[in-house]
C-alpha atoms as a PDB file:
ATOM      1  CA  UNK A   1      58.416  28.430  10.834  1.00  0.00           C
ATOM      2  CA  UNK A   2      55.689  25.828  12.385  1.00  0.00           C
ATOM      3  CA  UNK A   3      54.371  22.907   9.876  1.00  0.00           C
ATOM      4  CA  UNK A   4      51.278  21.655  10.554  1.00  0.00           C
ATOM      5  CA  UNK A   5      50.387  17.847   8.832  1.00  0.00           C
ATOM      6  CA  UNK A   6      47.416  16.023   9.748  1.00  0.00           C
ATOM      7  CA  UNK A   7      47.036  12.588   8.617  1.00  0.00           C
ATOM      8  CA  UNK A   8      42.872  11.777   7.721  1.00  0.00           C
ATOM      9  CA  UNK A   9      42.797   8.286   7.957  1.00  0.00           C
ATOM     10  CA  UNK A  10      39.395   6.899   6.782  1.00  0.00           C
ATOM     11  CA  UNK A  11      37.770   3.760   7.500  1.00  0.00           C
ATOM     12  CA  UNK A  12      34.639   2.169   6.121  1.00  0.00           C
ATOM     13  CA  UNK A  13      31.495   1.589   8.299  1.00  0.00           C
ATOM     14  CA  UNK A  14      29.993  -1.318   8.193  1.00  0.00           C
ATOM     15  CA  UNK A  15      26.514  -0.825   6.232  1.00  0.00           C
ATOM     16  CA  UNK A  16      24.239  -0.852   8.880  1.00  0.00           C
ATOM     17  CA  UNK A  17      21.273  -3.459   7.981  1.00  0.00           C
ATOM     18  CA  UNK A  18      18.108  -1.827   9.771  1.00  0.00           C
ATOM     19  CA  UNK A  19      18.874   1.613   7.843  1.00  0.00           C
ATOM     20  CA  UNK A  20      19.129  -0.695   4.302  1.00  0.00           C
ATOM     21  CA  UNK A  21      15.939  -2.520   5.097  1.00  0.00           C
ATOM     22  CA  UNK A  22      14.331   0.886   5.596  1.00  0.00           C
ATOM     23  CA  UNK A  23      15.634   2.320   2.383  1.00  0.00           C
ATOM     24  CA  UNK A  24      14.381  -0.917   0.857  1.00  0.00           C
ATOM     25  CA  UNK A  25      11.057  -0.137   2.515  1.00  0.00           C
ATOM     26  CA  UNK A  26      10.715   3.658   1.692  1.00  0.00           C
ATOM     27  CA  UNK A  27      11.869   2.431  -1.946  1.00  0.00           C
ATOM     28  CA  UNK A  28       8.656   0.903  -2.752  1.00  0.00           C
ATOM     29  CA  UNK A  29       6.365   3.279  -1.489  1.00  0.00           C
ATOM     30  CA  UNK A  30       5.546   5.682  -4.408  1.00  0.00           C
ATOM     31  CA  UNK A  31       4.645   2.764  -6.543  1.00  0.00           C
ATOM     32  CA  UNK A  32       1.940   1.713  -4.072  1.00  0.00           C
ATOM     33  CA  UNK A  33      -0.499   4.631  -4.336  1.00  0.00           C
ATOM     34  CA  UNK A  34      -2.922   4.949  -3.571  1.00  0.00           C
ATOM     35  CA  UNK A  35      -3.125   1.895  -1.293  1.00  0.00           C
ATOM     36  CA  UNK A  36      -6.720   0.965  -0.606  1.00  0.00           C
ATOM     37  CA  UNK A  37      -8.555  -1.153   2.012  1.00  0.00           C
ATOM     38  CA  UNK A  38     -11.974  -2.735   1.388  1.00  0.00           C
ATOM     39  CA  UNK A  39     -13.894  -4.160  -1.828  1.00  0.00           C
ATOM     40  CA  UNK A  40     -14.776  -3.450  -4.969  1.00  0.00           C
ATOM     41  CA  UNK A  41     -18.144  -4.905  -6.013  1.00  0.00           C
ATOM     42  CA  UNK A  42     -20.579  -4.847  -9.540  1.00  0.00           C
ATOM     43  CA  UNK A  43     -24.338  -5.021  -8.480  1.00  0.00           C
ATOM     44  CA  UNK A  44     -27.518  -4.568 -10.394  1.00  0.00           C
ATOM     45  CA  UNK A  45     -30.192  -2.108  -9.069  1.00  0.00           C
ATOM     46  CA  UNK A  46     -33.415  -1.203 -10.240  1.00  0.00           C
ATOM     47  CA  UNK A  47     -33.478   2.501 -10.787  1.00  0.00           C
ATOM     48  CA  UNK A  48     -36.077   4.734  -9.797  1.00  0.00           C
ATOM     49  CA  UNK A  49     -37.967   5.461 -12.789  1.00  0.00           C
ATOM     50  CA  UNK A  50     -41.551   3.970 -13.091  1.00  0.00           C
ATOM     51  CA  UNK A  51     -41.363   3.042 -16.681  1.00  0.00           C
ATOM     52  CA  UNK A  52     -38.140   2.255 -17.256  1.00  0.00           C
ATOM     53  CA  UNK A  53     -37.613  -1.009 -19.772  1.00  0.00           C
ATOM     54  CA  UNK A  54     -34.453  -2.338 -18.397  1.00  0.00           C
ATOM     55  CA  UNK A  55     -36.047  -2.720 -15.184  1.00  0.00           C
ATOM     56  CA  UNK A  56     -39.160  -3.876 -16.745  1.00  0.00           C
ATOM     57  CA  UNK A  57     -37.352  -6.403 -18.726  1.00  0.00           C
ATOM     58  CA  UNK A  58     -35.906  -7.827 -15.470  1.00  0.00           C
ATOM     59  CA  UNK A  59     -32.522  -5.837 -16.652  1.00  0.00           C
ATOM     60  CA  UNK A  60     -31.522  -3.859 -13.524  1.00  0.00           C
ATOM     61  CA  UNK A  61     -28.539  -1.137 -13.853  1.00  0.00           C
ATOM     62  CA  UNK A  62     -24.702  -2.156 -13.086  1.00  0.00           C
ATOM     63  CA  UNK A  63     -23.640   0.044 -10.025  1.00  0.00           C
ATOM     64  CA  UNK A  64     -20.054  -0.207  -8.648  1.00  0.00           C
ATOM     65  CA  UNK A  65     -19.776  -0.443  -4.974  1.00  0.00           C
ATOM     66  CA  UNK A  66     -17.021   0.732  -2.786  1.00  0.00           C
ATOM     67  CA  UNK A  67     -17.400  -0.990   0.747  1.00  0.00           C
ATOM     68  CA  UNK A  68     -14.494  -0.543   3.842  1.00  0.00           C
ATOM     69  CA  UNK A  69     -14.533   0.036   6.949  1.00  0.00           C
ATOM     70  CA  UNK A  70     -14.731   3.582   9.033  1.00  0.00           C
ATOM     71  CA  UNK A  71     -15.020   4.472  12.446  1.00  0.00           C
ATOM     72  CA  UNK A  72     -15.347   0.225  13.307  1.00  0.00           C
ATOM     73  CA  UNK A  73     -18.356   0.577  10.873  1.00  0.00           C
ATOM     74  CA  UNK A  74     -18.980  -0.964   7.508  1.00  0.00           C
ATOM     75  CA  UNK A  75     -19.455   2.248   4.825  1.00  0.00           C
ATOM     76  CA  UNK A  76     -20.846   1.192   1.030  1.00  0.00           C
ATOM     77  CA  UNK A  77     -20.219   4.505  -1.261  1.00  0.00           C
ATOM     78  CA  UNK A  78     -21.135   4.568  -4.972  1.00  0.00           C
ATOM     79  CA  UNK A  79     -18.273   4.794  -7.361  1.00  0.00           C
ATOM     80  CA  UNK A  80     -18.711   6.426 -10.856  1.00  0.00           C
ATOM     81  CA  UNK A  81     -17.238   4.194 -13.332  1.00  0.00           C
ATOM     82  CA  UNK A  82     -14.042   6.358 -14.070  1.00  0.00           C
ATOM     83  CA  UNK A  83     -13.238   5.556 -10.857  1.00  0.00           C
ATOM     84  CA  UNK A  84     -13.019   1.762 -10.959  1.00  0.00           C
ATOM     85  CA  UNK A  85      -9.976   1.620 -12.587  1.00  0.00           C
ATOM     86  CA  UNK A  86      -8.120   3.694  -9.897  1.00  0.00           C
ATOM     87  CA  UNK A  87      -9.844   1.875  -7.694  1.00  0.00           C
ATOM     88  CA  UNK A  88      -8.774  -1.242  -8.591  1.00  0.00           C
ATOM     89  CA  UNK A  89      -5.068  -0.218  -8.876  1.00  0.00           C
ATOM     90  CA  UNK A  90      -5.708   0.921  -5.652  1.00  0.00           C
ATOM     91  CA  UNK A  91      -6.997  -2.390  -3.848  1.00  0.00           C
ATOM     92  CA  UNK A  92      -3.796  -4.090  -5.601  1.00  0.00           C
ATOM     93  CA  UNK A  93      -1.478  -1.296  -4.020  1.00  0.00           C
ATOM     94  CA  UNK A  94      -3.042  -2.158  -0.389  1.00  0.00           C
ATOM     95  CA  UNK A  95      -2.520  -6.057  -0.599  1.00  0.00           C
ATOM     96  CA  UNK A  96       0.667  -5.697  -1.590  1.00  0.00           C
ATOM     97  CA  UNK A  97       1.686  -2.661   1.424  1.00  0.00           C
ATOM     98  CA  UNK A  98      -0.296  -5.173   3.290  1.00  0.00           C
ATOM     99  CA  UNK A  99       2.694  -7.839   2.227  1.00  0.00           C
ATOM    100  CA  UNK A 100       4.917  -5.724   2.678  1.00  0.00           C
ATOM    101  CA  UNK A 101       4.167  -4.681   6.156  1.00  0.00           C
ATOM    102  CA  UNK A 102       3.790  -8.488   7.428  1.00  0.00           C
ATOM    103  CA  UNK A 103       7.303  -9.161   5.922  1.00  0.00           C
ATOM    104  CA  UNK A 104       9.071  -6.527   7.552  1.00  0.00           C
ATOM    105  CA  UNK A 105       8.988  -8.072  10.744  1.00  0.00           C
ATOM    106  CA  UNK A 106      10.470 -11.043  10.455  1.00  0.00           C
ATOM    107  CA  UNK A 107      12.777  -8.750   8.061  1.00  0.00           C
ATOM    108  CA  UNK A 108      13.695  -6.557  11.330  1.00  0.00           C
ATOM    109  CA  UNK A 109      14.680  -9.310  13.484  1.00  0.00           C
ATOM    110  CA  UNK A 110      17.016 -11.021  11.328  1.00  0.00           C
ATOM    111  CA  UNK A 111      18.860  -7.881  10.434  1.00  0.00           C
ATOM    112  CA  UNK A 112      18.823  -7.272  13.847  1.00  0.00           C
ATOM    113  CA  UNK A 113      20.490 -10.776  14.633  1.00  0.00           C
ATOM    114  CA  UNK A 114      22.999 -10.015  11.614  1.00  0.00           C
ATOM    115  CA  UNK A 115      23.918  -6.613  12.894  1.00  0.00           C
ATOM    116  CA  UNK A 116      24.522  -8.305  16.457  1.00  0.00           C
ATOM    117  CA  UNK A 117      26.230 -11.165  15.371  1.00  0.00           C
ATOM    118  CA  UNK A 118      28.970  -9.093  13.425  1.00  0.00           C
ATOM    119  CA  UNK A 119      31.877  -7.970  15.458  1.00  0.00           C
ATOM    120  CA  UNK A 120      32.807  -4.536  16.065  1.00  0.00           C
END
């Protein structure tokens, strides 16, 4: 009769830093839709209507404004205003990715430098 006995031995990995710092990254991602570039802006127009009395008044209409940037040009689009909400959230979601991105780098290198550093 042959016996057989292997012996499993199991040793922990050192957590590797860059993979962590992307987990960390991927993380906060679904909180930060949808994130926006550009501006948000309330302006008054004068509508379109001969007699209106807002505009006669000197009152012109609020209008919200979308303005970014598109094929290197500057686009203005009209928002409705149950939009401006999401579009707010939106423009807060993009300066913060915006943070996010700029911190990463510095981020990479000194994980980088820690993985390096640590022996084998």
């Amino acid at each position: 009769m042959y016996v057989c006995k292997y012996k499993y031995i199991h040793m922990k990995r050192k957590p590797d830093p860059l993979a962590h710092l992307q987990q960390q990254f991927l993380a906060q991602l679904p909180a930060l839709w949808p994130p926006l570039k550009g501006s948000l802006a309330l302006v008054k127009k004068p509508c379109i209507r001969k007699n209106c009395p807002a505009c006669a008044r000197g009152d012109k209409h609020p209008a919200w404004l979308f303005s970014c940037t598109q094929d290197r040009r500057r686009r203005c689009l009209y928002v409705p205003k149950e939009l401006v909400p999401l579009l707010r959230q939106g423009l807060k979601n993009g300066r913060r990715l915006e943070q996010l991105r700029r911190a990463l780098g510095p981020d990479l290198i000194r994980a980088h430098r820690q993985q390096r550093s640590q022996p084998a």
